[in-house]
Every structure is written in C-alpha cells, then in structure tokens.
Protein backbone atom coordinates (compact mmCIF):
# COMPACT_ATOMS: atom_id res chain seq x y z
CA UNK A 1 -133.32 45.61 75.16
CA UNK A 2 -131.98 49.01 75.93
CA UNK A 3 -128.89 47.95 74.44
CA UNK A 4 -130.30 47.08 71.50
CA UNK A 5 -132.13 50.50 71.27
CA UNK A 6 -129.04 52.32 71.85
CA UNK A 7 -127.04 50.52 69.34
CA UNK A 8 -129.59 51.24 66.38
CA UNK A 9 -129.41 55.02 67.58
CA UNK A 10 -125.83 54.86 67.21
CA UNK A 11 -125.88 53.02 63.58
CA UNK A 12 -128.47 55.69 62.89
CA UNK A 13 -126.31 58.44 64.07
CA UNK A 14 -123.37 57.42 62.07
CA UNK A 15 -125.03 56.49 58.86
CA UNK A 16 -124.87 60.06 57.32
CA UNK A 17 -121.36 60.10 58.20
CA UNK A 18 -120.46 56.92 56.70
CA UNK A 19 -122.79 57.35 53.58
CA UNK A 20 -121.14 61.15 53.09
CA UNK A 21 -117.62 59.83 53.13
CA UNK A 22 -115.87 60.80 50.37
CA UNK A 23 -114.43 57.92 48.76
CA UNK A 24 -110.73 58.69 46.49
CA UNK A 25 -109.70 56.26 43.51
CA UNK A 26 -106.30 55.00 43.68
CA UNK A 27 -104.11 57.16 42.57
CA UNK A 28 -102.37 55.96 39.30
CA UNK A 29 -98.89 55.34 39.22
CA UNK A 30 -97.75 58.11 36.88
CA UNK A 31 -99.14 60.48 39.37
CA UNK A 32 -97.33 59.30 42.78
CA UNK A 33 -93.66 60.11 43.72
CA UNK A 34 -90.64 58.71 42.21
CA UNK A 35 -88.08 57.31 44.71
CA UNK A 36 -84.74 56.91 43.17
CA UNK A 37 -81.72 55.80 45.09
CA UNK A 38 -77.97 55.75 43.85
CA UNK A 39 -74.42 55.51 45.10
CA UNK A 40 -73.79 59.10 42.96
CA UNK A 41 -76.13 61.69 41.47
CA UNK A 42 -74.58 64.28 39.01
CA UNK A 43 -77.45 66.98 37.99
CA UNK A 44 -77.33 68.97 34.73
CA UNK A 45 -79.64 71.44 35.68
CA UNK A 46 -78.67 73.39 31.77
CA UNK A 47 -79.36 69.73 30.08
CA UNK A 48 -82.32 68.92 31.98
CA UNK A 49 -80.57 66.08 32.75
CA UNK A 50 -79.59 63.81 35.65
CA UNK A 51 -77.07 60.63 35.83
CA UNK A 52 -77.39 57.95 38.41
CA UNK A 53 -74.86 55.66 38.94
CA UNK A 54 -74.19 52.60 41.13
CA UNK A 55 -76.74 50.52 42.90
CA UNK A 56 -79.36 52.57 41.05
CA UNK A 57 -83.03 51.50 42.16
CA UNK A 58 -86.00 53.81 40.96
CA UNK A 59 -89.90 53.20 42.15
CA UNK A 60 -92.76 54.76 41.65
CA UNK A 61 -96.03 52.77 42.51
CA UNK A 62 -95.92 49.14 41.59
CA UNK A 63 -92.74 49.60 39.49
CA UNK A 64 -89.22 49.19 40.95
CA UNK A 65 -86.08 49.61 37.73
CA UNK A 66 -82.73 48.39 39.44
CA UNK A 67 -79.60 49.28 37.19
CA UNK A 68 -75.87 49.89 37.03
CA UNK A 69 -76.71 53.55 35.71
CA UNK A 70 -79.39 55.75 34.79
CA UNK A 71 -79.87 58.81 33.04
CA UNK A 72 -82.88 61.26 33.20
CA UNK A 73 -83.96 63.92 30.66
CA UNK A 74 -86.19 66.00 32.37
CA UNK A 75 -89.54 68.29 30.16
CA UNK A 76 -88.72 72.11 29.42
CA UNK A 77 -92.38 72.56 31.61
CA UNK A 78 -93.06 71.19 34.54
CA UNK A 79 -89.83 69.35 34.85
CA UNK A 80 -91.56 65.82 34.84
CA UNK A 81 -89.74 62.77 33.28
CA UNK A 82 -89.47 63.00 29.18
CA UNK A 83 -87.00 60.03 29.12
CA UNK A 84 -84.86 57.72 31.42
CA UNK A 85 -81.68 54.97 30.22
CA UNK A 86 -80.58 52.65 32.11
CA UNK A 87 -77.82 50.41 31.37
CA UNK A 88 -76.20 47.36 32.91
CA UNK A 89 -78.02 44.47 35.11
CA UNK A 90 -81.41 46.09 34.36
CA UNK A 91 -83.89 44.51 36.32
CA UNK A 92 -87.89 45.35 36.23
CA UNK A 93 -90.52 44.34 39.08
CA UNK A 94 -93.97 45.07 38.12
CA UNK A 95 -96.74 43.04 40.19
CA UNK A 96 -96.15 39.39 38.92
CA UNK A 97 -94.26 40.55 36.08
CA UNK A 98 -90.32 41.12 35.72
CA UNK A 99 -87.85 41.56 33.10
CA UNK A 100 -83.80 41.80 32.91
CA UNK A 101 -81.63 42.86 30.14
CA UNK A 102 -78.27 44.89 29.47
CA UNK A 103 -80.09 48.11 28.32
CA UNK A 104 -83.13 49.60 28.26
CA UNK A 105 -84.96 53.03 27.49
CA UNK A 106 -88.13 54.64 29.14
CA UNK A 107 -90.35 56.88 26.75
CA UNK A 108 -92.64 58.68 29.02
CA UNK A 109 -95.39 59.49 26.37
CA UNK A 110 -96.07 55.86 25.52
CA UNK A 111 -95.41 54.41 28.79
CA UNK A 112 -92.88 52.00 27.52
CA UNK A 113 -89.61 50.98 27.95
CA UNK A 114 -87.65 49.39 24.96
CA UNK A 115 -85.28 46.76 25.94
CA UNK A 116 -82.45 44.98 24.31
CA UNK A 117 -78.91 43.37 25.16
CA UNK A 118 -80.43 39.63 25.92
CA UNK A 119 -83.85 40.96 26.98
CA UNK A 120 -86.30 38.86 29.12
CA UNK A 121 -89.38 38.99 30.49
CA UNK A 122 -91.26 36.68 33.51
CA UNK A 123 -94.75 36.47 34.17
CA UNK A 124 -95.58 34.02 37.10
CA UNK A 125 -93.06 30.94 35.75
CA UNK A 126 -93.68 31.76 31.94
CA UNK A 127 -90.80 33.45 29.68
CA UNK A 128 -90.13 35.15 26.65
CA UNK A 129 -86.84 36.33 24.61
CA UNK A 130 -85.89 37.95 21.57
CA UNK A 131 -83.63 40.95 20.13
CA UNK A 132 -85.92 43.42 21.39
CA UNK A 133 -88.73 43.93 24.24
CA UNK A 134 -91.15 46.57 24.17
CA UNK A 135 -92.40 46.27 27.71
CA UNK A 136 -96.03 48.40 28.07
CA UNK A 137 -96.09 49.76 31.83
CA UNK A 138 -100.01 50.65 32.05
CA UNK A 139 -100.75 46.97 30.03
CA UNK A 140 -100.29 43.83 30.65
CA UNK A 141 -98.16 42.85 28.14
CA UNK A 142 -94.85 42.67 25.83
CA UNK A 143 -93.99 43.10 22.18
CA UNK A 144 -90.70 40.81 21.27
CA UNK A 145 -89.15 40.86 17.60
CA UNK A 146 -85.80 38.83 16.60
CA UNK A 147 -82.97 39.68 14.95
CA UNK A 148 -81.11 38.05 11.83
CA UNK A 149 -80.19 34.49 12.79
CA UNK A 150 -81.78 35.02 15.65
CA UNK A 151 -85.82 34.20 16.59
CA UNK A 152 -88.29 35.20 19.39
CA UNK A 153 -88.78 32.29 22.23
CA UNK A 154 -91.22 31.71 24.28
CA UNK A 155 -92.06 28.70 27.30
CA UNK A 156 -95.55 28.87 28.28
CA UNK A 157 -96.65 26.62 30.81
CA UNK A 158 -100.34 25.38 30.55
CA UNK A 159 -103.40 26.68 32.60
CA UNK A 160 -104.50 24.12 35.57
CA UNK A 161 -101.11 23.73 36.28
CA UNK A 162 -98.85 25.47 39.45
CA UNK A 163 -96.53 28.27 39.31
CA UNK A 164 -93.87 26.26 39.25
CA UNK A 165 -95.12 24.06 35.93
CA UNK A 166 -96.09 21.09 37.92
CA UNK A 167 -99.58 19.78 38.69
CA UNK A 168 -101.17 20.85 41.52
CA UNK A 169 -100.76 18.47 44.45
CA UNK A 170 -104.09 16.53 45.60
C-alpha cells in the first residue's frame, strides 16, 4: 500500500513537469542544414556561385539529389539557395518517391525542380515519363508534358494490390 501511495506522489510530482513541457513542431525541411558531398568544390564567391562535381550527393531533410555535377547560385541576402543544376545520372529520393533523369533544375521560390533528358518518376512500384517533369518538393506530386512525337506514360498499378503489382498473398 505504501508503494502505491508513493507512486501517486511521484505521478503527482511530475505532472506539472510533464504538462509544462514545451513541445517543438518538426522542423520543415527548407529550414534544416544542407549536406552536400563532392569529389571537387570550386566556389565563386563574386558569382554567388558554387560547382560540385563528381559523386555529388546533396540532403537536406527527407530529400537526398545524387548527380554527376551541380551548380549553386547563391541570394545577394542571406546567402541561402536561389537555384541549383544538376546534370548527369540525376537521381531523387524523397520518402517513397524517386525520380532519375539526365538534367534537372531546382527553383527555390516554387520548391520545384524541372526535369528533362528521359525524366522519370517512382512512387511505391508506379511510374510516369514524358519530355518534361515538374517534380513539387513540399507536394506530393508531379506535372509531366510530352514533346512532338512523343507522349506522357504512365503504369499505375491498382489499389488492393502489393508493392510489387501482385496480389497480396493469403
């Protein structure tokens, strides 16, 4: 019994402290650190500018950009990102989506990135091609337009089913 007791005093002791705890969002993406690794760096401090080559992989938050090369154009104030470039094997990871193409620009304001050169983009076991991606960072989801003689394709694989297309095994 005096167990009990003392264990309610203690819950009763801690419960301002636990109900006073201050509790933070997550922090969004655009606000946390950018990590970018490279075989080279050349900085253009006079250009605002900086070129990554080789092995290039930039994250920040849930997004990870792999590319051949990649070149940063840095604002006048505050010297945040106003526009990256990457070209060659461009690879995106974003939760349970990814895309790949040849080429591919990053507009800061809209928090996009424009792809083209044989642009696709994977969500779970689902694609979609065309001319050009506009791949929306803070959305879940993709604008794709064709080309001449070209047209926009898509596989979708129904609802119910697994990852992989398949039914779901018993």
């Amino acid at each position: 019994m005096r167990q009990i007791l003392m264990t309610g005093l203690m819950l009763l002791l801690l419960l301002p402290v636990l109900t006073c705890a201050e509790v933070k969002p997550p922090v969004a993406r655009n606000e946390e650190p950018i990590q970018i690794k490279s075989d080279n760096l050349h900085a253009d401090n006079e250009r605002k500018m900086a070129t990554f080559t080789g092995n290039v992989a930039a994250r920040q938050g849930d997004l990870t950009i792999y590319a051949d090369r990649l070149v940063v154009s840095y604002d006048d104030e505050g010297g945040g990102i106003r526009s990256a470039e990457v070209f060659g094997n461009v690879r995106i990871l974003q939760g349970d989506r990814r895309a790949q193409a040849d080429h591919g620009i990053y507009d800061a304001k809209n928090s996009t990135i424009v792809l083209d050169g044989n642009p696709k983009v994977f969500q779970n076991n689902d694609t979609i091609s065309g001319r050009i991606i506009t791949y929306y960072l803070d959305e879940d989801k993709s604008e794709v337009t064709s080309g001449a003689g070209s047209r926009v394709e898509a596989v979708i694989h129904p609802k119910g089913k697994g990852s992989d297309g398949k039914s779901p095994k018993p």
